[in-house]
Protein backbone atom coordinates (compact mmCIF):
# COMPACT_ATOMS: atom_id res chain seq x y z
CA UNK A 1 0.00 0.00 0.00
CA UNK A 2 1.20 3.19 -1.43
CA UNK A 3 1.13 6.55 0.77
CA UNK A 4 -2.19 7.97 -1.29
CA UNK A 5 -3.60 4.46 -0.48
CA UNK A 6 -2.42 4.82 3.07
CA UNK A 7 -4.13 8.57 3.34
CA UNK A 8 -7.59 7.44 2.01
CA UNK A 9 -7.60 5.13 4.67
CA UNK A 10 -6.73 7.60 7.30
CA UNK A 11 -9.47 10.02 5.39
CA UNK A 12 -12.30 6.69 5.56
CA UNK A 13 -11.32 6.23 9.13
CA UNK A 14 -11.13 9.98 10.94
CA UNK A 15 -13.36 12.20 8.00
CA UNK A 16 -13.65 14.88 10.24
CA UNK A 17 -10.56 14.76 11.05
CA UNK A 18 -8.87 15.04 8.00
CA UNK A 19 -8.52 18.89 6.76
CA UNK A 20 -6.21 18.29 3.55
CA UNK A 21 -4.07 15.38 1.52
CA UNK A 22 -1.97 16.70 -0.92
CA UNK A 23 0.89 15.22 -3.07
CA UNK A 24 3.74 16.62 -4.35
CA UNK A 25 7.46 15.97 -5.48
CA UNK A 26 7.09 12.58 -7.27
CA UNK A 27 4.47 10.83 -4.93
CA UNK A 28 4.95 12.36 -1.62
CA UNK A 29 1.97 12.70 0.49
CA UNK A 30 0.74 15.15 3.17
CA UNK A 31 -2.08 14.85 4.88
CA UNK A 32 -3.22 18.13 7.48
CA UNK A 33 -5.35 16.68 10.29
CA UNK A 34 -7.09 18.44 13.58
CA UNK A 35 -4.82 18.62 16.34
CA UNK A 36 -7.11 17.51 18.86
CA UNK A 37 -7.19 14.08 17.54
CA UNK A 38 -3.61 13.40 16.99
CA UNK A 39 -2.80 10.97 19.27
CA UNK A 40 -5.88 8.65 17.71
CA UNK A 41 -4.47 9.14 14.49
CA UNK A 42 -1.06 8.46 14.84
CA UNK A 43 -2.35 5.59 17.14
CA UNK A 44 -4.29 4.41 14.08
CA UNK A 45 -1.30 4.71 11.80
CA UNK A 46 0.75 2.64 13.98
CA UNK A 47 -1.41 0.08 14.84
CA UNK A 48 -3.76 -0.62 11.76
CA UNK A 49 -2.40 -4.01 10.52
CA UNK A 50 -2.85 -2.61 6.69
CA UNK A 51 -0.36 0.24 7.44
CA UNK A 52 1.99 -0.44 9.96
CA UNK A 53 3.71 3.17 10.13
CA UNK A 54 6.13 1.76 12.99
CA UNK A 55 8.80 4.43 12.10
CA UNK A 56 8.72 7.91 13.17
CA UNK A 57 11.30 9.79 11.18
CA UNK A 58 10.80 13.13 12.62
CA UNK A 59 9.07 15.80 14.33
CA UNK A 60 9.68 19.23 13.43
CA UNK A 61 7.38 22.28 13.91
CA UNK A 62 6.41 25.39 11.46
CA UNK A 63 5.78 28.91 11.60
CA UNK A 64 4.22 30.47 9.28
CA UNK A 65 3.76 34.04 10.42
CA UNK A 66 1.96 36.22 8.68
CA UNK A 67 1.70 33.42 5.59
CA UNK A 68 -1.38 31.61 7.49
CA UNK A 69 -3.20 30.62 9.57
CA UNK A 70 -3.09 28.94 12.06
CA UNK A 71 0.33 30.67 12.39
CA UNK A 72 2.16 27.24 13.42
CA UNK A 73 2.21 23.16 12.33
CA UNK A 74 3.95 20.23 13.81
CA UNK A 75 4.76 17.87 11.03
CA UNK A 76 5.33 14.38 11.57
CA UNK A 77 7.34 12.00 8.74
CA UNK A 78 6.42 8.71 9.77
CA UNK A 79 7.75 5.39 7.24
CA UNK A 80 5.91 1.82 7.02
CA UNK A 81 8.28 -0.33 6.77
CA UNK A 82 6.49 -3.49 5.06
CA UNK A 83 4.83 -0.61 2.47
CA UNK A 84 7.79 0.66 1.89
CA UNK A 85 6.14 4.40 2.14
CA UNK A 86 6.69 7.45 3.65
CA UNK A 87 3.78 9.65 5.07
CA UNK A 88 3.74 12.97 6.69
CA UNK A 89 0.87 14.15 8.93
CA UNK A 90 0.80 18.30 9.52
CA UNK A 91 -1.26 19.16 12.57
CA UNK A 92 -2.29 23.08 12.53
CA UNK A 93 -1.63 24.56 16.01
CA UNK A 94 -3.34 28.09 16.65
CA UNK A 95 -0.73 30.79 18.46
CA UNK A 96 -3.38 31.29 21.32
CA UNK A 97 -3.31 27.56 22.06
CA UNK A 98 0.06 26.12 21.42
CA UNK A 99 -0.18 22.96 22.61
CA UNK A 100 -0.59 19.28 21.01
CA UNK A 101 -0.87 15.54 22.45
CA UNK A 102 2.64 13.74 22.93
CA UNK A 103 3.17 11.02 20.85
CA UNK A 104 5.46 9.37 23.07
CA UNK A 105 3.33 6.37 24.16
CA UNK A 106 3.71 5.55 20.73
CA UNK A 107 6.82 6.27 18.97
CA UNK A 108 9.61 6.38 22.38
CA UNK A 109 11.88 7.96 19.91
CA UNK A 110 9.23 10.77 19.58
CA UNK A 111 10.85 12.46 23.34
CA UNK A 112 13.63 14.49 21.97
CA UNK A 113 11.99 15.42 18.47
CA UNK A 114 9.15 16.69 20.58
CA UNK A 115 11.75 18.41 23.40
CA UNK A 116 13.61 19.97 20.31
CA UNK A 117 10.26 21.24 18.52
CA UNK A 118 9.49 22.74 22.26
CA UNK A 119 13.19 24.35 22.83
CA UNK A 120 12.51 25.84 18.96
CA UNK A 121 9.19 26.87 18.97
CA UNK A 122 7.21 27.01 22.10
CA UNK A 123 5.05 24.21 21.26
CA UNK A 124 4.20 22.39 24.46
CA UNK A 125 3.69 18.84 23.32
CA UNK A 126 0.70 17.69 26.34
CA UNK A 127 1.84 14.75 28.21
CA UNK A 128 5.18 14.58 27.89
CA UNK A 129 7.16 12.98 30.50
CA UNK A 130 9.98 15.72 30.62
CA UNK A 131 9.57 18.47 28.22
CA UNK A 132 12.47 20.48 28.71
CA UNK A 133 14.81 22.59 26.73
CA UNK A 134 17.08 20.09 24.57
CA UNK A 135 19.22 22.85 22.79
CA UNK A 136 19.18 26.06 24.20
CA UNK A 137 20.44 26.98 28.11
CA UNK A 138 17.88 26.45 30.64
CA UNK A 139 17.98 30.17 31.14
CA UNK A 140 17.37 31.15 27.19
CA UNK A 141 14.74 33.67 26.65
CA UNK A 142 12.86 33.06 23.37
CA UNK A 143 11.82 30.44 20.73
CA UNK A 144 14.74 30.84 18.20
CA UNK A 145 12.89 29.33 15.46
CA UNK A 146 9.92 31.40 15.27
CA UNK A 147 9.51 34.11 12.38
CA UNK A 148 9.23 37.12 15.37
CA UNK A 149 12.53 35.97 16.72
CA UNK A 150 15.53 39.21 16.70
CA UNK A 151 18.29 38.40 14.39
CA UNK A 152 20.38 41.18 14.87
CA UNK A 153 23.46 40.13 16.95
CA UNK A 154 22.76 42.97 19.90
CA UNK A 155 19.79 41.39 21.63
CA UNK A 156 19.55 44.22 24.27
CA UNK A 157 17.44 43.21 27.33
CA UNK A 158 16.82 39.92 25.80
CA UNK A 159 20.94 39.07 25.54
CA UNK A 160 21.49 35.43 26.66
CA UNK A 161 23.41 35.65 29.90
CA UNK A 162 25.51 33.58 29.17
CA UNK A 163 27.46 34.93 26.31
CA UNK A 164 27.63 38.31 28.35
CA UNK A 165 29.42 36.19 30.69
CA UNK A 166 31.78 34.37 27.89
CA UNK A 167 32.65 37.93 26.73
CA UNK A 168 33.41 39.17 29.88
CA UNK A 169 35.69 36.44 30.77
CA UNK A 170 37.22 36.53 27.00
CA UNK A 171 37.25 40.52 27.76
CA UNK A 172 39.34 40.03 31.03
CA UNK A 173 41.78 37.31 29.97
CA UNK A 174 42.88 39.11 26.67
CA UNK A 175 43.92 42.00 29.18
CA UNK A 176 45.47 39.69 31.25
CA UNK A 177 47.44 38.14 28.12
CA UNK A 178 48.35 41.51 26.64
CA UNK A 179 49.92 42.82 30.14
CA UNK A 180 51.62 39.47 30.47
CA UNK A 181 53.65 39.28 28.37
């Protein structure tokens, strides 16, 4: 069974559900689902002997600020193995509610995929057993992956204390070198 085979069956089985499928680059297949229903659909996907999507890929999130909306997506690449086909399932979530069922129950590999779409975008991923920052300092300020994220290097008020500290100490020990010598 073929990924457009696979997403008609997800479509029969969860119709309202199941916002969009689209294909695109030589047979891949996207299907947008509602986010309140994403653990029984990547439950289904797992389980339903016809499918068998035992691999989870990746996690990543999306912001699309300004583009659409709901401003942000999680998107999920999941691979059956005895298919032989690769699937990925976009669930829309809305800025004022930026939250989404962990899939961890079923795909164990999904707990640092879902910590790193957290660290990167604020999504809080509901159920998680230890959603933490995976990247960034405990003490970052920010989502560094979002669109409204300051790119200039001078962060003001919102400078990471910890590179003020690395500079300070780099500051302090090329004095020391220079007067050293």
């Amino acid at each position: 069974m073929g990924p457009k085979e696979a997403a008609e069956v997800l479509r029969k089985s969860f119709e309202s559900e199941v916002r969009e499928i689209s294909e695109f680059n030589a047979g891949q297949v996207s299907v947008t689902v509602a986010k309140e229903k994403i653990r029984e659909i990547m439950r289904f996907l797992h389980d339903a002997p016809e499918l068998q999507f035992h691999f989870l890929s990746d996690i990543c999130g999306a912001d699309y600020m300004g583009k659409k909306e709901p401003r942000y997506e999680v998107v999920y690449n999941i691979f059956s193995m005895p298919n032989k086909a690769y699937l990925t399932i976009k669930a829309q979530v809305p800025e004022d509610d930026l939250a989404i069922d962990s899939v961890m129950d079923i795909w164990v590999g999904a707990d640092w995929r879902e910590r790193e779409c957290y660290d990167m975008y604020g999504i809080k991923f509901s159920g998680h057993s230890d959603l933490r920052r995976l990247l960034m300092p405990d003490d970052w300020d920010g989502f560094p992956l979002r669109k409204d994220y300051p790119l200039q290097a001078d962060l003001g008020d919102r400078e990471w204390k910890g590179y003020i500290d690395v500079i300070e100490t780099y500051k302090r020990n090329k004095v020391y070198e220079v007067h050293s010598r």
